[in-house]
Protein backbone atom coordinates (compact mmCIF):
# COMPACT_ATOMS: atom_id res chain seq x y z
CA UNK A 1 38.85 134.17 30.71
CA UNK A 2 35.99 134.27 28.34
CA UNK A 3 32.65 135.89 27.21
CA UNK A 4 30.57 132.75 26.91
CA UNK A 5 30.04 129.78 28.69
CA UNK A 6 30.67 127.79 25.54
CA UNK A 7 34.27 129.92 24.35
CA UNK A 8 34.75 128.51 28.44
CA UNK A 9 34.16 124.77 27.62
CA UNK A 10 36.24 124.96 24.88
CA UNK A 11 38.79 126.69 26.53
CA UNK A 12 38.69 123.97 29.01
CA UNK A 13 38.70 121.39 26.52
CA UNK A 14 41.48 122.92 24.50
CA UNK A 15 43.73 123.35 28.20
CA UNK A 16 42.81 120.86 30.25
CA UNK A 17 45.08 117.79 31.19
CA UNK A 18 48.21 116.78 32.79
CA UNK A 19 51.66 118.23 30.84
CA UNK A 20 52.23 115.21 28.55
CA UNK A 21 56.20 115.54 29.54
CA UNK A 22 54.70 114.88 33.33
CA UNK A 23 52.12 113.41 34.92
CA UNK A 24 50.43 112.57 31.30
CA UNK A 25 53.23 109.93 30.67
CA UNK A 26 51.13 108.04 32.17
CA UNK A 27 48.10 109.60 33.43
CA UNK A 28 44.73 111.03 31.09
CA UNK A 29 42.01 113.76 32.10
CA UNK A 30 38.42 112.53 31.64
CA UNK A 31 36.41 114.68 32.87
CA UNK A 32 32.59 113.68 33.66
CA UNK A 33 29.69 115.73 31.73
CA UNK A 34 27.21 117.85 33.16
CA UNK A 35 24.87 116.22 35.45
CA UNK A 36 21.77 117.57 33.52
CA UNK A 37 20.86 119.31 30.16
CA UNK A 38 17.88 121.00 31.60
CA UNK A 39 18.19 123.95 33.70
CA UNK A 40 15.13 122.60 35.61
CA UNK A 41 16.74 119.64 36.48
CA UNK A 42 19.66 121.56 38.70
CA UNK A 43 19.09 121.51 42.86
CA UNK A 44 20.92 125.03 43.88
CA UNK A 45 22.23 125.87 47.40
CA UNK A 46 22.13 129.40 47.82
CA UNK A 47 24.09 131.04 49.93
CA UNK A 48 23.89 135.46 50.19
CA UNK A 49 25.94 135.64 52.89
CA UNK A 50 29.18 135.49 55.06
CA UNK A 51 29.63 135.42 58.56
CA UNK A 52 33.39 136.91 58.33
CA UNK A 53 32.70 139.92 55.76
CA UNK A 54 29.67 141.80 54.95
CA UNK A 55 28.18 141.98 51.38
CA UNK A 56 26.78 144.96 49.63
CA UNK A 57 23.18 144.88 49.77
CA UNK A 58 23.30 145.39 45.75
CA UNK A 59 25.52 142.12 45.75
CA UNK A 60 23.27 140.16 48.27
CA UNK A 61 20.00 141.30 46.05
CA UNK A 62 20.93 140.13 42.37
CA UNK A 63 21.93 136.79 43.99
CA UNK A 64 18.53 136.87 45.61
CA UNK A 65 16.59 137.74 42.48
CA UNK A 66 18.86 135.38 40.20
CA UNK A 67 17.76 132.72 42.56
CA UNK A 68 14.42 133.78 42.31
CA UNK A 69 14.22 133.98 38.72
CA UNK A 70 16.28 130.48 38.58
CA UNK A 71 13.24 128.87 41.44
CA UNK A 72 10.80 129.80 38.32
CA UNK A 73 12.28 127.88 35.86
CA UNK A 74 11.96 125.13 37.81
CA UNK A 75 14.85 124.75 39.27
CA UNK A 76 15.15 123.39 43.43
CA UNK A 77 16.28 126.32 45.32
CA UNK A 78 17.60 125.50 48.84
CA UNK A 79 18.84 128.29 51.20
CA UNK A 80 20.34 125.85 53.97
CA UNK A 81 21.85 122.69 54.13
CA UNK A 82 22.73 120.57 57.38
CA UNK A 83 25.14 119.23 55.44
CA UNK A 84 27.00 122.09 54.84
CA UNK A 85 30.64 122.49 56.37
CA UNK A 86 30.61 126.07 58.78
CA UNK A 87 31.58 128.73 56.22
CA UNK A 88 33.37 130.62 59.09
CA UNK A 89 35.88 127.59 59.59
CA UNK A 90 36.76 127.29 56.11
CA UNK A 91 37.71 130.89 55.49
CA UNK A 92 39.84 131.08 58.90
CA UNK A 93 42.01 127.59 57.78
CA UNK A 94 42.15 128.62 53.89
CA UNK A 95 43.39 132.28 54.83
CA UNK A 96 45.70 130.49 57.36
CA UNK A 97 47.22 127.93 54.76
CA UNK A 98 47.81 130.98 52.36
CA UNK A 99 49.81 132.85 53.93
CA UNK A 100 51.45 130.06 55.42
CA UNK A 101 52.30 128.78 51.52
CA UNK A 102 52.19 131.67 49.63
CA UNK A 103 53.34 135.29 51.36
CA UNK A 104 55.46 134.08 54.27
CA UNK A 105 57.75 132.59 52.34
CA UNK A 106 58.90 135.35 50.12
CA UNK A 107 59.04 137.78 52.84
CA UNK A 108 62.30 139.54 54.02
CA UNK A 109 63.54 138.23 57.25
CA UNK A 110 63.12 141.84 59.09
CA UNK A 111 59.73 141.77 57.76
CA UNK A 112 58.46 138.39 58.74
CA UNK A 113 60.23 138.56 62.33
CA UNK A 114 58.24 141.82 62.86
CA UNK A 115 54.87 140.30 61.65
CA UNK A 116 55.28 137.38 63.89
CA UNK A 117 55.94 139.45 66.88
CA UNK A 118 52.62 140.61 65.49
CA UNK A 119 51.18 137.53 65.88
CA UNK A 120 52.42 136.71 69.39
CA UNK A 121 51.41 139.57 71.11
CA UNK A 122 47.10 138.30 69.57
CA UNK A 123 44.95 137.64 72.13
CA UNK A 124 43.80 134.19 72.12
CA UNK A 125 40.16 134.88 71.51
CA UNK A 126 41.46 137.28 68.31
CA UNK A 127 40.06 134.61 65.33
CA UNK A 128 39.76 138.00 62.40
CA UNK A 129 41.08 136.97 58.95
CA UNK A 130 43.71 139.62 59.76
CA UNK A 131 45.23 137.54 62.60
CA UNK A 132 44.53 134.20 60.75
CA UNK A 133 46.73 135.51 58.22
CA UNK A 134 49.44 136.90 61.30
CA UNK A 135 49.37 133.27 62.81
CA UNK A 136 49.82 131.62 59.02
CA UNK A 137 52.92 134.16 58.04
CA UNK A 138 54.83 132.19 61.22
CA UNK A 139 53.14 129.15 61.69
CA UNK A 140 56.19 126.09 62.50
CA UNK A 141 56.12 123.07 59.86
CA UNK A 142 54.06 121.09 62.56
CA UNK A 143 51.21 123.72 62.67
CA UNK A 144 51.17 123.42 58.89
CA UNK A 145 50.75 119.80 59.37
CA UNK A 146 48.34 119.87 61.56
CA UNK A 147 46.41 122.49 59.38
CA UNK A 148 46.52 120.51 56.18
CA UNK A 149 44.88 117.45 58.35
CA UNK A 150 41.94 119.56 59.17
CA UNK A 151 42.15 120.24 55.83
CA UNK A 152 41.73 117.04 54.26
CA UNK A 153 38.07 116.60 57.05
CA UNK A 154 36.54 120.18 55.50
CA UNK A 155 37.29 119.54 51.86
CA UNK A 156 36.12 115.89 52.51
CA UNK A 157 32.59 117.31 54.18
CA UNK A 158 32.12 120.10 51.13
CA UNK A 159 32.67 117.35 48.67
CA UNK A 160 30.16 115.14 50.34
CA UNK A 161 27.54 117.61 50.22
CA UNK A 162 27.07 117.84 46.68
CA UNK A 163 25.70 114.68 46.79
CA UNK A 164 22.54 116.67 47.79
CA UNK A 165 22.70 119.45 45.43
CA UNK A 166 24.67 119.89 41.90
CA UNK A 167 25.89 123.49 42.19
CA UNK A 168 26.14 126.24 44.71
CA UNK A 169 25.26 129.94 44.22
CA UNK A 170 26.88 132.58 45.69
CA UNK A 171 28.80 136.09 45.27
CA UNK A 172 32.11 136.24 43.96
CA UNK A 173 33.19 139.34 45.33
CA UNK A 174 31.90 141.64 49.10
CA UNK A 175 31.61 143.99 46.37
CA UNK A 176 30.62 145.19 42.10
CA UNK A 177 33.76 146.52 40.96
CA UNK A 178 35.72 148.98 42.72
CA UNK A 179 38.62 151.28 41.81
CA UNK A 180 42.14 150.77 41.70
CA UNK A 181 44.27 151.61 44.85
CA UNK A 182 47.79 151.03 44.88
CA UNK A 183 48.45 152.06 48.79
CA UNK A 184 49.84 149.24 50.91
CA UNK A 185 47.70 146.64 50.65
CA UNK A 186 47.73 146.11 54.52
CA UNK A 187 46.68 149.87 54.63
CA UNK A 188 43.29 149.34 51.98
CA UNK A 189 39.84 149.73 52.59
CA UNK A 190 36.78 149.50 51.07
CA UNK A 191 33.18 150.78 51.98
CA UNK A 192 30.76 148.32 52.37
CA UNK A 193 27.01 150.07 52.77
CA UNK A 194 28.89 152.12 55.33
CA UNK A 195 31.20 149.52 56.71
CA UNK A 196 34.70 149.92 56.63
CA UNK A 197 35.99 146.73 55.15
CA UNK A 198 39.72 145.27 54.71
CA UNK A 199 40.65 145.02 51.06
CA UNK A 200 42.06 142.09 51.92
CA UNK A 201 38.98 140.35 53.28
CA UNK A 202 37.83 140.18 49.81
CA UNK A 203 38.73 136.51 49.45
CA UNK A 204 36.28 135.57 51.72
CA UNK A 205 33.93 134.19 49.27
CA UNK A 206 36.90 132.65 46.94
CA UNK A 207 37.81 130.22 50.26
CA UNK A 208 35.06 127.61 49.25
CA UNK A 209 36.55 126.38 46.00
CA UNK A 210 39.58 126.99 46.13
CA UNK A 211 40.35 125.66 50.00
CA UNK A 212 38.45 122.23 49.06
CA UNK A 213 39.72 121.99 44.87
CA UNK A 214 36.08 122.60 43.46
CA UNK A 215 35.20 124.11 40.13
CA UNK A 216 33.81 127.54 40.61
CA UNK A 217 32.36 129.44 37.29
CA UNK A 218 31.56 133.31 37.48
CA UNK A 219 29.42 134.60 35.48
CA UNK A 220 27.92 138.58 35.31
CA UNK A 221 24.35 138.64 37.29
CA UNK A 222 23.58 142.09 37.35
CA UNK A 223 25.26 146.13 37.40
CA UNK A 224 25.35 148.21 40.75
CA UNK A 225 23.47 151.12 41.37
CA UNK A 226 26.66 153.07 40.19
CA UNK A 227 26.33 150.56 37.05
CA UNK A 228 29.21 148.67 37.86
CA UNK A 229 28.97 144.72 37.22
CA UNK A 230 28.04 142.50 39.70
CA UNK A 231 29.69 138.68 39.50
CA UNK A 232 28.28 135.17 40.76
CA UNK A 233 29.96 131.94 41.22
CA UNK A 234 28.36 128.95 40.38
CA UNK A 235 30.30 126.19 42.60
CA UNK A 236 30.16 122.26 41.44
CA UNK A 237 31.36 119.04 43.04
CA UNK A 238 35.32 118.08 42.77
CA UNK A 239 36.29 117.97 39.07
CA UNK A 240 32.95 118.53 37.53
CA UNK A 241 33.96 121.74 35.50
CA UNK A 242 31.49 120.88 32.97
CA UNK A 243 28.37 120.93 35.33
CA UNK A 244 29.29 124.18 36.41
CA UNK A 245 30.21 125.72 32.52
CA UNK A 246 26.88 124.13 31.62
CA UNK A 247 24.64 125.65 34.22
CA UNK A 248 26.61 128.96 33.10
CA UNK A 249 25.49 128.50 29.81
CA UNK A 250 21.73 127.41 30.62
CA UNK A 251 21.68 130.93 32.66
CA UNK A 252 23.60 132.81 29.63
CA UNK A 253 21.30 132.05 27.19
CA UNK A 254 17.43 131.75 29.50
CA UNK A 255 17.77 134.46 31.67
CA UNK A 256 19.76 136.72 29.72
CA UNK A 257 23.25 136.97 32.32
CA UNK A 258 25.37 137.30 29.23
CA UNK A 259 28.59 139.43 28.84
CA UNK A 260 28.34 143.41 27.64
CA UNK A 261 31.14 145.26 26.66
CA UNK A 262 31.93 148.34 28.62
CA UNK A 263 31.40 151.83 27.10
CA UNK A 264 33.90 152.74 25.33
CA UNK A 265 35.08 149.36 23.76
């Protein structure tokens, strides 16, 4: 959405808000600022990892060293937290809710009949991603309901923990870029370091802001050996955009993870 941290803030600035013909008739955005103004100043959970997906080694390392590099600038780099909600649990219910919201729905009737005959013939120990999203294609109304309760006790536990730390690094992507493929998405996959991966998997790291409504900013860490880019997500605490823009920018312009154009543009 932008090159620079700051063309973000002002993006967010210039965008942000309730439509005035809506909720603004009565309701205003005021966002709070940035927690700190010195990059030192920032606690940072790190997490290189996830249980449901692997992670390229190349992705894993420039977290590593970007945490590293942020640890001698004085920032407080933590790599666990007993606070911390199990990241396993959060994908499963997020993937769940998705496809219970957003591709069941606009399936054909043939299609999502088959697809939950799919899902009834799982065996009850099967908890992949791929039959989380089965069980979410037909889950009833009262399944949803359920779902959305458990919901509202993971995003509440995430949200607590930033009172402990002020952002969270991790990958935004398994994976540095990888090329188009326009085969059935069901039918994609992707090496991993030798692992055959669904392309759908990919999400996995996208569950933890967008499952629990946090800010997330990505920002470009490092390039593959194959010089492809490699992306990190800052995280922040609900509706602190500008901690998470701000830490972008502190990173942007002292360590040098700015935007390059690609060859050829």
């Amino acid at each position: 959405m932008a090159r620079s941290a700051a063309d973000l803030a002002l993006q967010l600035d210039v965008l942000a808000g309730p439509d005035e013909w809506a909720e603004g008739v009565g309701y205003r955005l005021s966002l709070p600022p940035p927690r700190h103004d010195r990059l030192a100043d920032f606690r940072i959970l790190v997490i290189g990892e996830h249980p449901l997906c692997p992670t390229a080694a190349s992705v894993i390392g420039a977290v590593d060293d970007l945490a590293e590099r942020l640890g001698k600038r004085g920032c407080t780099i933590l790599r666990s937290s007993a606070a911390m909600p199990d990241l396993a649990d959060t994908t499963r219910l997020y993937v769940e809710l998705l496809a219970a919201a957003f591709i069941g729905p606009d399936l054909p009737p043939e299609v999502r009949q088959r697809l939950a005959a799919e899902a009834a013939a799982l065996s009850t120990d099967d908890d992949s991603l791929r039959a989380c999203r089965l069980c979410g294609i037909s889950m009833p109304h009262n399944d949803w309901v359920m779902a959305t309760r458990t919901r509202f006790g993971i995003t509440a536990r995430w949200r607590a923990l930033f009172r402990d730390i002020d952002a969270i690094l991790c990958p935004a992507m398994p994976t540095a870029a990888f090329p188009h493929d326009h085969s059935p998405i069901d039918e994609r996959l992707l090496d991993i370091d030798g692992t055959a991966a669904r392309y759908a998997d990919q999400i996995v790291w996208a569950t933890i802001a967008t499952l629990n409504g946090l800010p997330a900013t990505t920002l470009p860490i490092a390039r593959s050996p194959d010089g492809l880019p490699i992306g990190a997500q800052l995280i922040g605490a609900f509706l602190e955009d500008r901690t998470t823009i701000a830490l972008a920018g502190m990173i942007e312009c002292e360590l040098g993870c700015a935007f390059t154009r690609p060859p050829g543009y």
